[in-house]
Protein backbone atom coordinates (compact mmCIF):
# COMPACT_ATOMS: atom_id res chain seq x y z
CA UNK A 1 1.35 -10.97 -14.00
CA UNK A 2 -0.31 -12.31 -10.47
CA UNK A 3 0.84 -9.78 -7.61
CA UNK A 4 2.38 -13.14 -6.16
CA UNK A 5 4.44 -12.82 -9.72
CA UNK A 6 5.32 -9.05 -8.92
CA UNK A 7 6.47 -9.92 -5.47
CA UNK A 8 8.39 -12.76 -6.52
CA UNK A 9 9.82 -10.34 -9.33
CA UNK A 10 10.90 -7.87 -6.95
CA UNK A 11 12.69 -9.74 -4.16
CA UNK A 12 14.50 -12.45 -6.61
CA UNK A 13 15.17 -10.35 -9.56
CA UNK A 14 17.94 -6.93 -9.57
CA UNK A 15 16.63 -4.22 -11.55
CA UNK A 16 18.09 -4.03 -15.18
CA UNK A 17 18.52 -0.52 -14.83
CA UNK A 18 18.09 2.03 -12.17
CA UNK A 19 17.77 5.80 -11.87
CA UNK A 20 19.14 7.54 -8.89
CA UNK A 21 16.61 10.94 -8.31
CA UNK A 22 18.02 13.95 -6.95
CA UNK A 23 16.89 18.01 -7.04
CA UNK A 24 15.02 20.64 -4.96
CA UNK A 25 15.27 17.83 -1.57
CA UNK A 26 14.10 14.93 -3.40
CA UNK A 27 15.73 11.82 -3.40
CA UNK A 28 14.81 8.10 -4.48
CA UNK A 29 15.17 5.92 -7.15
CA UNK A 30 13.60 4.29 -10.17
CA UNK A 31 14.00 0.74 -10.98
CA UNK A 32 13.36 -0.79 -14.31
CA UNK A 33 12.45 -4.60 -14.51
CA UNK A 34 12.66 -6.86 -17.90
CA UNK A 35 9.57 -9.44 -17.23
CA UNK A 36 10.20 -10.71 -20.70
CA UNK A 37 7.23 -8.64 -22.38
CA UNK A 38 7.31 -5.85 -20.63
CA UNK A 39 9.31 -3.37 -18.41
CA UNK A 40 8.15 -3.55 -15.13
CA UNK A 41 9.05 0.35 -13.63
CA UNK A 42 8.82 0.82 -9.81
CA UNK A 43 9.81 4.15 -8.31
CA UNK A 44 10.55 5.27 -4.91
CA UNK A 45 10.72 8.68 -4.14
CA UNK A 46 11.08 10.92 -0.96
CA UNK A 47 11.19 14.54 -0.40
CA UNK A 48 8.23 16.02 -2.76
CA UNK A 49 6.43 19.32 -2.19
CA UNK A 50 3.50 18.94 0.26
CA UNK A 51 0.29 20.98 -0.28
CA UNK A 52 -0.84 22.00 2.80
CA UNK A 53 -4.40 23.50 1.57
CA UNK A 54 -7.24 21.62 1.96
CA UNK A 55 -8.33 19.65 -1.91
CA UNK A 56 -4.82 20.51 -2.72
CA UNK A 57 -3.12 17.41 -3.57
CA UNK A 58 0.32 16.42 -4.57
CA UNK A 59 0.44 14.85 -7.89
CA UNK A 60 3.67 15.18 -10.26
CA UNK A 61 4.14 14.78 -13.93
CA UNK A 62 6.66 11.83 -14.62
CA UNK A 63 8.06 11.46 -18.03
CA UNK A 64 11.77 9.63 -19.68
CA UNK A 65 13.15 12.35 -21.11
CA UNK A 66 15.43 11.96 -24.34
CA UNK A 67 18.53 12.98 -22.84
CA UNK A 68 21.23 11.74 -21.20
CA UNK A 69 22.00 14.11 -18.72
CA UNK A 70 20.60 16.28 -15.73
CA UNK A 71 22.57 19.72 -16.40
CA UNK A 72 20.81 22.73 -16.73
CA UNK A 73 21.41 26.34 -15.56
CA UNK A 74 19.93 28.36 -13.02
CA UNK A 75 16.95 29.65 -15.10
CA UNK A 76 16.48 26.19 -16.71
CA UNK A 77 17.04 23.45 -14.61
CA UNK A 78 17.82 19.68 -15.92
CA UNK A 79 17.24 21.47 -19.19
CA UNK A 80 19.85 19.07 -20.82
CA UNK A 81 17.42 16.35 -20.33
CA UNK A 82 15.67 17.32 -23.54
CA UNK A 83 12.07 16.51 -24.33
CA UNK A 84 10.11 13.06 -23.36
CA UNK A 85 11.52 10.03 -25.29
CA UNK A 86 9.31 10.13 -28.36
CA UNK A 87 11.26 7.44 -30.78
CA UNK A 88 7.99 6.73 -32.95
CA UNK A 89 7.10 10.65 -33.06
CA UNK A 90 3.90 9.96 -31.62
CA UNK A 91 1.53 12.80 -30.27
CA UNK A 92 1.69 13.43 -26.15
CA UNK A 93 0.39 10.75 -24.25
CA UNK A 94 1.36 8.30 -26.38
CA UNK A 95 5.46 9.41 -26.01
CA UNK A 96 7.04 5.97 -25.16
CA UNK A 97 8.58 8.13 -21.98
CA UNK A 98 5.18 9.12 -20.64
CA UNK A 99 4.36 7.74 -17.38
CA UNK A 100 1.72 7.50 -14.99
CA UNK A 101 1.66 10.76 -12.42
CA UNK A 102 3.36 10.51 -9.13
CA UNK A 103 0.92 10.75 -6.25
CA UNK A 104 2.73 12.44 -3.12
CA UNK A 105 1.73 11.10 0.54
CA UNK A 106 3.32 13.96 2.67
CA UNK A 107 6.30 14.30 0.62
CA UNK A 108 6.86 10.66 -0.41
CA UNK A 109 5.70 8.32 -3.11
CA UNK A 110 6.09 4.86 -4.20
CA UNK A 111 4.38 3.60 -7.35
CA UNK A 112 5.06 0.42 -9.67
CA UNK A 113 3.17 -0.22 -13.28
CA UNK A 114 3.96 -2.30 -16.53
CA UNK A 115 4.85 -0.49 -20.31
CA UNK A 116 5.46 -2.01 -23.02
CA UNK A 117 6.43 1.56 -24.52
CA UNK A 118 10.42 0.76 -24.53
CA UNK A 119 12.63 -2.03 -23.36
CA UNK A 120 15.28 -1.81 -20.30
CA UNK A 121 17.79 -1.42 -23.45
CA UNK A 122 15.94 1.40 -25.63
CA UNK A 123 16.32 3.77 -22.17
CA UNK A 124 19.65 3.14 -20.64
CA UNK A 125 21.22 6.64 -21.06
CA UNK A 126 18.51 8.45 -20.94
CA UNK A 127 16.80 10.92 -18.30
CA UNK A 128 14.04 10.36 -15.85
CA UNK A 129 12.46 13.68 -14.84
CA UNK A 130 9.60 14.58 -12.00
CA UNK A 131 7.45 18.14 -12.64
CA UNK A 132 6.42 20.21 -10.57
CA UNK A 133 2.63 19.96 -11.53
CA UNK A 134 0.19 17.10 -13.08
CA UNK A 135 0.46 15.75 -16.45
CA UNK A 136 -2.84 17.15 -18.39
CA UNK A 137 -2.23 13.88 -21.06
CA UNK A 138 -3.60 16.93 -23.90
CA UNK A 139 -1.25 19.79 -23.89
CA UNK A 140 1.58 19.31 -26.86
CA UNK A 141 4.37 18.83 -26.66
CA UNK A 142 4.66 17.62 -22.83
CA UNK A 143 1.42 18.18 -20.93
CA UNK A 144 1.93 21.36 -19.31
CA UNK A 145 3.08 19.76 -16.38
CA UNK A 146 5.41 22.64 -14.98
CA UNK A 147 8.86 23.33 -14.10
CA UNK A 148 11.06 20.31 -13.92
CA UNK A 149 12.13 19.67 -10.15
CA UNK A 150 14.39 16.42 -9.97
CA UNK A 151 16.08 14.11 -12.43
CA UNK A 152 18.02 10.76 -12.27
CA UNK A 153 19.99 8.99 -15.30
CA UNK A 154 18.99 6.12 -16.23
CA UNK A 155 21.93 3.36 -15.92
């Protein structure tokens, strides 16, 4: 896909699927695209924790979760989203729910990439979470990427 292609994609075609983000002050959605082969995913996201130290930098684990909702108690929050989608039980990175890191800009981000991990269909009902720290792509089950900080469902 040409960048032209991506543009063209974005401002002719609606999503097939959307998840609205909320938690902790952060807002935003992510937006799933069928291109036919792939899912095209494009997030927009607003209110992330800002480092303020110098070589500091804001990066956030970003994973599909297996479950379908964003409850969770006070000690566990969105624990009800379960663990990353994982339908082919493979070993973390290679969950079809793991994602690229988010990379904050003073409290925002905005990031788009192509998976061919899952279809639109496969993750309708399912969770999209942000951590509070970087994926480490090694760590099993999930990457030791911290406390989970906001959530959307995937519709």
């Amino acid at each position: 896909m040409t960048l032209c292609d991506f543009a063209a994609m974005l401002v002719m075609n609606s999503p097939k699927a959307r998840a609205k983000m909320q938690g902790n002050g952060i807002s935003g959605e992510v937006s799933f695209f069928d291109t036919g082969k792939n899912v095209l995913v494009v997030a927009d996201i607003t209110g992330l924790p800002r480092h303020e130290e110098k070589c500091e930098c804001d990066v956030f684990g970003f994973h599909i979760h297996s479950g379908g909702d964003c409850g969770g108690t006070a000690e566990a929050p969105f624990a009800d989203t379960k663990g990353h989608y994982d339908p082919q039980g493979c070993p973390h990175p290679c969950h079809a729910g793991d994602m690229p890191p988010l990379f904050g800009n003073k409290g925002r981000a905005w990031m788009a990439f192509m998976t061919d991990r899952f279809t639109v269909g496969e993750i309708i009902g399912k969770t999209v979470v942000i951590h509070m720290m970087p994926d480490d792509f090694r760590t099993q089950p999930s990457g030791d990427s911290g406390e989970k900080i906001a959530c959307g469902v995937i519709e």
